[in-house]
N, C-alpha and C. Protein backbone atom coordinates (compact mmCIF):
# COMPACT_ATOMS: atom_id res chain seq x y z
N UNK A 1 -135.74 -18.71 126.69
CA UNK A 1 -135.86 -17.47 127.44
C UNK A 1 -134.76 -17.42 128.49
N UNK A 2 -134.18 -16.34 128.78
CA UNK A 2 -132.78 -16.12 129.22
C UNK A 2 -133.22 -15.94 130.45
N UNK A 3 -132.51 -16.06 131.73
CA UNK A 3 -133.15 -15.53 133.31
C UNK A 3 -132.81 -14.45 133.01
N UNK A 4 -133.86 -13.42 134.39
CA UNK A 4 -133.83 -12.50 134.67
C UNK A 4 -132.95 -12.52 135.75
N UNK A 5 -131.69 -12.36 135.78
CA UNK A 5 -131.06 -11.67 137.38
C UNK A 5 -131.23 -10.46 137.65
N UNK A 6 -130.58 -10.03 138.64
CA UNK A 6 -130.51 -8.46 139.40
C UNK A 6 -128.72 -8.26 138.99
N UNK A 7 -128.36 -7.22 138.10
CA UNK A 7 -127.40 -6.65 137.45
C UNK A 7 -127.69 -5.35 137.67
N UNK A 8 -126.02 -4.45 137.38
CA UNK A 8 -125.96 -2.98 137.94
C UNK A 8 -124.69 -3.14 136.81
N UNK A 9 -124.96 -1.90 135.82
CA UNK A 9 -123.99 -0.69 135.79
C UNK A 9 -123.94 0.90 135.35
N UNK A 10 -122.89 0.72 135.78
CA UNK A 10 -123.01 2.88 135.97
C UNK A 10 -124.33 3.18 137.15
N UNK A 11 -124.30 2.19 137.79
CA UNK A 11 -125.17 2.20 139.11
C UNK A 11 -126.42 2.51 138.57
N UNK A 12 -126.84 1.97 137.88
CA UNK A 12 -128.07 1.21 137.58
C UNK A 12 -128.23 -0.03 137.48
N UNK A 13 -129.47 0.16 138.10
CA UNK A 13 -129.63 -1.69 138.12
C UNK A 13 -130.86 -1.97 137.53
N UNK A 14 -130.91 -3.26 137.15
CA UNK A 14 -132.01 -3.66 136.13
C UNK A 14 -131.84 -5.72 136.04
N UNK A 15 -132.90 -6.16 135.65
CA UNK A 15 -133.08 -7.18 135.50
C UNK A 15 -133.15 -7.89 134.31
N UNK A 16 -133.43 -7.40 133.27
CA UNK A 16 -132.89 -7.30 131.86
C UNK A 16 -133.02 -6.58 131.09
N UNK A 17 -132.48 -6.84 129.65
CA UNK A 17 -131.96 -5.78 128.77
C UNK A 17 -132.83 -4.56 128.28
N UNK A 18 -134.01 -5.22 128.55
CA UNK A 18 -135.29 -4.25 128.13
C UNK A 18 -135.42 -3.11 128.86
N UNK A 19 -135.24 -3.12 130.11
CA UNK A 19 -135.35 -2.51 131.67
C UNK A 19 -134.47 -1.64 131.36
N UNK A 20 -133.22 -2.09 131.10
CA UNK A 20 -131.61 -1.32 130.88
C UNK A 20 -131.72 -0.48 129.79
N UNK A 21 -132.28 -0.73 128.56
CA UNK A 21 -132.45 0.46 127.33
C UNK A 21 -133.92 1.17 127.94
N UNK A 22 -134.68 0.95 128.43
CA UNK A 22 -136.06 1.60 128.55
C UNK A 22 -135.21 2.78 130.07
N UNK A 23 -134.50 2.44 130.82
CA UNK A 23 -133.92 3.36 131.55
C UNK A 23 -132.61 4.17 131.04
N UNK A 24 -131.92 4.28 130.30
CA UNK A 24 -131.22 5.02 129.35
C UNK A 24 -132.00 5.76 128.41
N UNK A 25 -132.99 5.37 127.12
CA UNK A 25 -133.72 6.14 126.56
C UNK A 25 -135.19 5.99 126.67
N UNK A 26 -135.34 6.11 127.73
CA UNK A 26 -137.01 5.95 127.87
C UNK A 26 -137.08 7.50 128.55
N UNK A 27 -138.36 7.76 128.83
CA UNK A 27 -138.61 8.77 129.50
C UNK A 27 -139.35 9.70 128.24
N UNK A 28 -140.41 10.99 128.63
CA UNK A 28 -140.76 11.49 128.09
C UNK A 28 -139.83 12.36 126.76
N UNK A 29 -138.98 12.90 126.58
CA UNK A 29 -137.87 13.63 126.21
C UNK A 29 -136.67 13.27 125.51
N UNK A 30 -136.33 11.60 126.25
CA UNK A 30 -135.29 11.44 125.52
C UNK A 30 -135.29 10.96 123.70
N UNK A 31 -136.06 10.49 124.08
CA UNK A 31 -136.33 9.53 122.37
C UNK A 31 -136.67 10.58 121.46
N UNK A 32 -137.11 11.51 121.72
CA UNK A 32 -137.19 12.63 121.05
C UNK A 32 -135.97 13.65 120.54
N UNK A 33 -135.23 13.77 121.41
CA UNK A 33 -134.01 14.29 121.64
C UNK A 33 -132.90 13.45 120.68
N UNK A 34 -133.02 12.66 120.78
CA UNK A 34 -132.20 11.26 119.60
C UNK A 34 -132.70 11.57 118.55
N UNK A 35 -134.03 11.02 118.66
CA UNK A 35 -134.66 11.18 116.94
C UNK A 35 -134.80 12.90 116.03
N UNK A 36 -134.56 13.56 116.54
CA UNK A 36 -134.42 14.89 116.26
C UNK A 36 -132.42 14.96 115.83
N UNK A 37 -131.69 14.57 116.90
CA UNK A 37 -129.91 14.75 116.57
C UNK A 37 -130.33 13.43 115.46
N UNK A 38 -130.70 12.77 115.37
CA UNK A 38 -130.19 11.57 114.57
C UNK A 38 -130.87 11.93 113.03
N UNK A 39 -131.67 12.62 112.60
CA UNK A 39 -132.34 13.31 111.73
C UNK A 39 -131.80 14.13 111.23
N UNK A 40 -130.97 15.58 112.03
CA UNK A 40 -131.08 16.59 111.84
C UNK A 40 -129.61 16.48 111.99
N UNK A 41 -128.72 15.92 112.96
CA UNK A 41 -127.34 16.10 112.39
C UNK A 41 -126.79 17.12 113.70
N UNK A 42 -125.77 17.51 113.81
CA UNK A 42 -125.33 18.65 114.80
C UNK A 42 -126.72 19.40 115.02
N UNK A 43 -126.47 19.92 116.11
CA UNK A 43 -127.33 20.80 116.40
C UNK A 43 -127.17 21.88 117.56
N UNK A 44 -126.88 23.22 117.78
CA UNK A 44 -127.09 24.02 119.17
C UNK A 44 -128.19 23.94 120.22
N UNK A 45 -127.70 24.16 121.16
CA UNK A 45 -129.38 23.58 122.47
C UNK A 45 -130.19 24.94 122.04
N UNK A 46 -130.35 26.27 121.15
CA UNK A 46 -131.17 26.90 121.11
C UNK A 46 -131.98 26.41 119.66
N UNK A 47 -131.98 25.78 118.75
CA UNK A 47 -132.32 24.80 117.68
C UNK A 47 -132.98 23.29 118.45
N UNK A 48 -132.24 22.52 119.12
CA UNK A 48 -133.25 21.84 120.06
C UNK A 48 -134.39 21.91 120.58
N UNK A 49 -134.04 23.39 121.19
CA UNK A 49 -134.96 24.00 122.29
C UNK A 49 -135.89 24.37 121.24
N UNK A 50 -136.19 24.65 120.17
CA UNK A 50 -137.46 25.30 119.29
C UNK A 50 -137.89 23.92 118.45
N UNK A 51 -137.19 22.99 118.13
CA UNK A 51 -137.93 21.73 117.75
C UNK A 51 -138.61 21.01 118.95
N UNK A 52 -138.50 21.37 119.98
CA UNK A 52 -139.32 20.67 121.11
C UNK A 52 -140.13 22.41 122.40
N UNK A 53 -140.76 22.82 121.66
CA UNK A 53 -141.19 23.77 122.36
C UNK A 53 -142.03 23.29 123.37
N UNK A 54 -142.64 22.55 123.98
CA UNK A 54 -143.15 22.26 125.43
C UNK A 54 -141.89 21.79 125.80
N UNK A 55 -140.82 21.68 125.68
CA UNK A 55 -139.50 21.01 126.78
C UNK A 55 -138.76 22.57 127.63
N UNK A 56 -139.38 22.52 128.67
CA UNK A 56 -138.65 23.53 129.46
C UNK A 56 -137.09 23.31 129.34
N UNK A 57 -135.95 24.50 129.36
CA UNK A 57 -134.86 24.59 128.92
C UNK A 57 -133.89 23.99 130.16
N UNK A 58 -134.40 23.50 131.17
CA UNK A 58 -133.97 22.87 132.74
C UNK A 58 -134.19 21.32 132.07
N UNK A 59 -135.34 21.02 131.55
CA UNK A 59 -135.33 20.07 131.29
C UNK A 59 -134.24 18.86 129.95
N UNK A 60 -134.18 20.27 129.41
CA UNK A 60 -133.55 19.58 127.80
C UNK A 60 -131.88 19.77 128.15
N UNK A 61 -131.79 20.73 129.91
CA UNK A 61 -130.05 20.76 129.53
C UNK A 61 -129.77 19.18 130.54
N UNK A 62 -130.94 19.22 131.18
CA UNK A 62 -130.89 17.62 132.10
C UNK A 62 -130.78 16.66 131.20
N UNK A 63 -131.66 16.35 130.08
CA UNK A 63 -131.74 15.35 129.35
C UNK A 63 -130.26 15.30 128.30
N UNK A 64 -129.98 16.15 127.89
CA UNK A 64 -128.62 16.14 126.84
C UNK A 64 -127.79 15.79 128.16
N UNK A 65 -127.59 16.27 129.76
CA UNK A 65 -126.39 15.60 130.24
C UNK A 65 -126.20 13.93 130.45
N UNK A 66 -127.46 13.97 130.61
CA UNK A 66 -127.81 12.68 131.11
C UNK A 66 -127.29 11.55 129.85
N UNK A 67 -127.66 11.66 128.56
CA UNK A 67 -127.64 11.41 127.15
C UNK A 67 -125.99 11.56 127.22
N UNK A 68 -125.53 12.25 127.47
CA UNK A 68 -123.86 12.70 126.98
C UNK A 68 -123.43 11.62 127.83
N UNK A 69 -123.51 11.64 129.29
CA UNK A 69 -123.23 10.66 130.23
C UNK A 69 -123.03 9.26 129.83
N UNK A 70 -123.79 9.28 129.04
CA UNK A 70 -124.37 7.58 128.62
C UNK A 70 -123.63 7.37 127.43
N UNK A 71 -123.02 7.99 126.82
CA UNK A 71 -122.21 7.69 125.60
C UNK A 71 -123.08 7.79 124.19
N UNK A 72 -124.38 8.59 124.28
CA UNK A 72 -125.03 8.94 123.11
C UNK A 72 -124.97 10.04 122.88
N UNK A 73 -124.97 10.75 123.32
CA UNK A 73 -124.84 12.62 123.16
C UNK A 73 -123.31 13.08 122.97
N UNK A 74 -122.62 13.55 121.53
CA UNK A 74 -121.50 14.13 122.03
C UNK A 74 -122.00 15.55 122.31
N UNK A 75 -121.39 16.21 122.86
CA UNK A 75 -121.13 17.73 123.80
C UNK A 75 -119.87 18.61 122.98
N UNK A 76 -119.92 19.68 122.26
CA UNK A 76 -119.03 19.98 121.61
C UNK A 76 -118.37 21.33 121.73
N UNK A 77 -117.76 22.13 122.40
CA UNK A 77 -117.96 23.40 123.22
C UNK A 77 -116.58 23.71 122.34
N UNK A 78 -117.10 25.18 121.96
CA UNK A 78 -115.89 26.11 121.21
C UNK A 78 -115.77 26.99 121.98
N UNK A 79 -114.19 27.48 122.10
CA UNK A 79 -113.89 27.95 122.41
C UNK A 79 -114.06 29.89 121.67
N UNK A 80 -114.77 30.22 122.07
CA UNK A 80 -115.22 31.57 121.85
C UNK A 80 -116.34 32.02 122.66
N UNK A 81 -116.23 33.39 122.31
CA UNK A 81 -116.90 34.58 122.89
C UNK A 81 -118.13 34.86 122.44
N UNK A 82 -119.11 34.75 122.49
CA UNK A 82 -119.70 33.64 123.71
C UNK A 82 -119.85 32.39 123.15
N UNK A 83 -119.49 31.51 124.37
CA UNK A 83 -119.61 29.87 124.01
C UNK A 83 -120.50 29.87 123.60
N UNK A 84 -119.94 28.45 122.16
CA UNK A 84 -120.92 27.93 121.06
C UNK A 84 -120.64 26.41 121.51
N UNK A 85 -122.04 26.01 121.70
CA UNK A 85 -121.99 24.60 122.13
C UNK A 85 -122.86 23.70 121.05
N UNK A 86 -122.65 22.59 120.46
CA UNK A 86 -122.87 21.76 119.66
C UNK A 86 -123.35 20.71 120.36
N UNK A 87 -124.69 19.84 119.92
CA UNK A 87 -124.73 18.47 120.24
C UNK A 87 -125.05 17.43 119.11
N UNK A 88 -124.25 16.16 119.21
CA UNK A 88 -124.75 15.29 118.16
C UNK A 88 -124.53 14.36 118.61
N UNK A 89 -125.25 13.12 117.56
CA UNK A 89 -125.06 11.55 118.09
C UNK A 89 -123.66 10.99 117.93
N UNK A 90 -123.22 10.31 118.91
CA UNK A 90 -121.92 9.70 118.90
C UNK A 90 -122.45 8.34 117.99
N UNK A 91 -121.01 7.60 117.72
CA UNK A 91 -121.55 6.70 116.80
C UNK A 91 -122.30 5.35 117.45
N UNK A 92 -121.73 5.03 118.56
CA UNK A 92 -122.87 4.44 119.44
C UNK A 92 -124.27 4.96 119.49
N UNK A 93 -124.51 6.10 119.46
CA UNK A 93 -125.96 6.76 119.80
C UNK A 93 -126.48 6.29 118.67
N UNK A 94 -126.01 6.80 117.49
CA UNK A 94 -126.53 6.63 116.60
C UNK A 94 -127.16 4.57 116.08
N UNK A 95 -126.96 4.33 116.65
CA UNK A 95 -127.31 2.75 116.65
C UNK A 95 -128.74 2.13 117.09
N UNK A 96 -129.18 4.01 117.98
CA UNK A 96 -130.59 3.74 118.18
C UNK A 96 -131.53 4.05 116.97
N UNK A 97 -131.00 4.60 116.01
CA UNK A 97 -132.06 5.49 115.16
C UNK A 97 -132.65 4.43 114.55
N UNK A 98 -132.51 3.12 114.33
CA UNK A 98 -133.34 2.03 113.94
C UNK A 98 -134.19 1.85 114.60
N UNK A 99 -134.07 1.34 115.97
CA UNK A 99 -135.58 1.37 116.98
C UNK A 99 -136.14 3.09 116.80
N UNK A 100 -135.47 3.86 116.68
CA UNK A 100 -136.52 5.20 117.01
C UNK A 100 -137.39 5.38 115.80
N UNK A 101 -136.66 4.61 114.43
CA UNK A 101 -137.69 5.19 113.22
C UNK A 101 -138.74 3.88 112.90
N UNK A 102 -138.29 2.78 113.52
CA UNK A 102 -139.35 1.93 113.80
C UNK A 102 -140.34 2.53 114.57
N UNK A 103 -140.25 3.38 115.80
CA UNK A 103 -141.31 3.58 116.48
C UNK A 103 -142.15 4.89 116.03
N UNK A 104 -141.66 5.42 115.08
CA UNK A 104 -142.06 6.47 114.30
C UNK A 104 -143.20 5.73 113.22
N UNK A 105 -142.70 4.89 112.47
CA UNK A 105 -143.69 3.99 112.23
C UNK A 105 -144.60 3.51 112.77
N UNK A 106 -144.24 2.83 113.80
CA UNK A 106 -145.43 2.29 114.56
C UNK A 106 -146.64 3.39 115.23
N UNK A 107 -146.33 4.79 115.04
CA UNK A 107 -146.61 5.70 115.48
C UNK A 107 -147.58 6.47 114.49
N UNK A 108 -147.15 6.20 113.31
CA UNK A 108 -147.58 6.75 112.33
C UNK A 108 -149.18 5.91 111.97
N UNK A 109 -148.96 4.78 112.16
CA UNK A 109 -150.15 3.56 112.08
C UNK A 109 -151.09 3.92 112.86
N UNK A 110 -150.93 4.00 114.04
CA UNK A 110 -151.51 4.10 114.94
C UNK A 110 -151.71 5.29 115.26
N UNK A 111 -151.70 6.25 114.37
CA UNK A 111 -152.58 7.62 113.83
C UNK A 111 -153.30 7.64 113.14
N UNK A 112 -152.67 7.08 111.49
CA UNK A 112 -154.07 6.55 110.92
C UNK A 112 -154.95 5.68 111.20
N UNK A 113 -154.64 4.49 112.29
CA UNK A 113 -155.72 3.81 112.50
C UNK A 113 -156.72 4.87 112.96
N UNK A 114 -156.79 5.82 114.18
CA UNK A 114 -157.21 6.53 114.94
C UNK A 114 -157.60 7.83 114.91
N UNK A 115 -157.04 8.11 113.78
CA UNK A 115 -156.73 9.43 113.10
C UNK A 115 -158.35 10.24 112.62
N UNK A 116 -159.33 11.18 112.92
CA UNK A 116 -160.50 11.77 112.54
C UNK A 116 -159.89 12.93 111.22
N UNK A 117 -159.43 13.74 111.70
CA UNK A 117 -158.70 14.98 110.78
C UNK A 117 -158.10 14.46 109.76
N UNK A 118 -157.97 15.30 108.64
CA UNK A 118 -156.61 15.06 107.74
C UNK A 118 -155.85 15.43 107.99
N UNK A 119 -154.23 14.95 108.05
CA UNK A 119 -153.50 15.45 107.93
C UNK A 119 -152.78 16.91 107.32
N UNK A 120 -151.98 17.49 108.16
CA UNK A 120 -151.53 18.85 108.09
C UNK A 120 -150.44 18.73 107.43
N UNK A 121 -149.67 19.89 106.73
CA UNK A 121 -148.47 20.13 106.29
C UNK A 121 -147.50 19.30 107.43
N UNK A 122 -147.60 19.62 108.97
CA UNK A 122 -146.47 19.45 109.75
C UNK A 122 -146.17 18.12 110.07
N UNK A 123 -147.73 17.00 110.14
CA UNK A 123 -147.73 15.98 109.84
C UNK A 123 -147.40 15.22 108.35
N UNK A 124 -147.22 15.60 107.77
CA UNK A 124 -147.12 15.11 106.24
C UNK A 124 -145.67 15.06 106.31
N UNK A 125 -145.06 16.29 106.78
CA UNK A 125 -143.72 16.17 107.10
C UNK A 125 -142.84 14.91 107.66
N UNK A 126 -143.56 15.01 108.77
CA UNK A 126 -143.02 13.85 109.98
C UNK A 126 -143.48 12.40 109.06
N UNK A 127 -144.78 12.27 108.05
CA UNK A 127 -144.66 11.05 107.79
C UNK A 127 -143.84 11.25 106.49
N UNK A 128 -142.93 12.11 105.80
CA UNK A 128 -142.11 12.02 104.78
C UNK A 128 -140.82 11.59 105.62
N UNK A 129 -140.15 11.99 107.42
CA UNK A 129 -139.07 11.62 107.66
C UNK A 129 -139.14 10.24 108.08
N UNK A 130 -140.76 9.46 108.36
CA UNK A 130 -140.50 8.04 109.57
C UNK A 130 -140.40 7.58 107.97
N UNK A 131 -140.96 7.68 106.47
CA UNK A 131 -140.48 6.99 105.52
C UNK A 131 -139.60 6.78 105.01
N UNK A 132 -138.46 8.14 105.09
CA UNK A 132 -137.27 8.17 104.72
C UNK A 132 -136.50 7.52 105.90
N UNK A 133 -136.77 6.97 106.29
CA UNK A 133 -136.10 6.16 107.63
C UNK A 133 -135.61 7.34 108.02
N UNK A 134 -136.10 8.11 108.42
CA UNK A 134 -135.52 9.68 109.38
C UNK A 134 -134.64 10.44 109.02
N UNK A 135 -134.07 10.47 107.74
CA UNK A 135 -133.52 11.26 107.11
C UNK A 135 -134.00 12.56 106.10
N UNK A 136 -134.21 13.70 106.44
CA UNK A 136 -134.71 14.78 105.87
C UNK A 136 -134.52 14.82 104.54
């Protein structure tokens, strides 16, 4: 087992590596936000914004900067009338979609363990992408 020190970068600080990815993609929003670009491929923030309909639109332009910041989100802005803005996983980002479709799995289990209802069309869905390892 490795020590824990006190380390900082991009002025964050953290004590180990776990701390350091759980504060980059942790949070309600982000892992979602990945596993949706990492699935789905390019995407416009008004296509975002309707695959995550409880994410207020303050919230999802915070989370994509924050994400872009970090070297997972590219940001893709055309030049036209009216700006067309693109977001997708950089190829670093994309390095998470293994932990995210693991946790899609683990997610999926721990529905059916728990699970009363049958499953719906929209769920049947989501367990056709955590099988396809997140590919539609």
């Amino acid at each position: 087992m490795t020590e824990c020190n006190r380390k900082e970068i991009h002025g964050r600080e953290y004590y180990c590596t776990v701390e350091l990815t759980l504060n980059i993609i942790g949070g309600k929003w982000k892992p979602i936000i990945l596993y949706h670009l990492g699935n789905v491929g390019i995407r416009r923030f008004g296509a975002l914004k309707q695959m995550m309909p409880n994410i207020t639109q303050k919230m999802l332009t915070q989370q994509l900067r924050e994400l872009e910041r970090d070297g997972l989100v590219h940001r893709r802005v055309y030049a036209e009338v009216p700006p067309r803005v693109e977001y997708s996983l950089t190829d670093f980002g994309s390095t998470i979609m293994p932990v995210l479709q693991s946790l899609c799995r683990w997610g999926q289990s721990f529905e059916e363990k728990f699970r009363i209802a049958p499953a719906g069309a929209a769920e049947r869905e989501q367990l056709f992408l955590c099988q396809q390892g997140g590919n539609p």
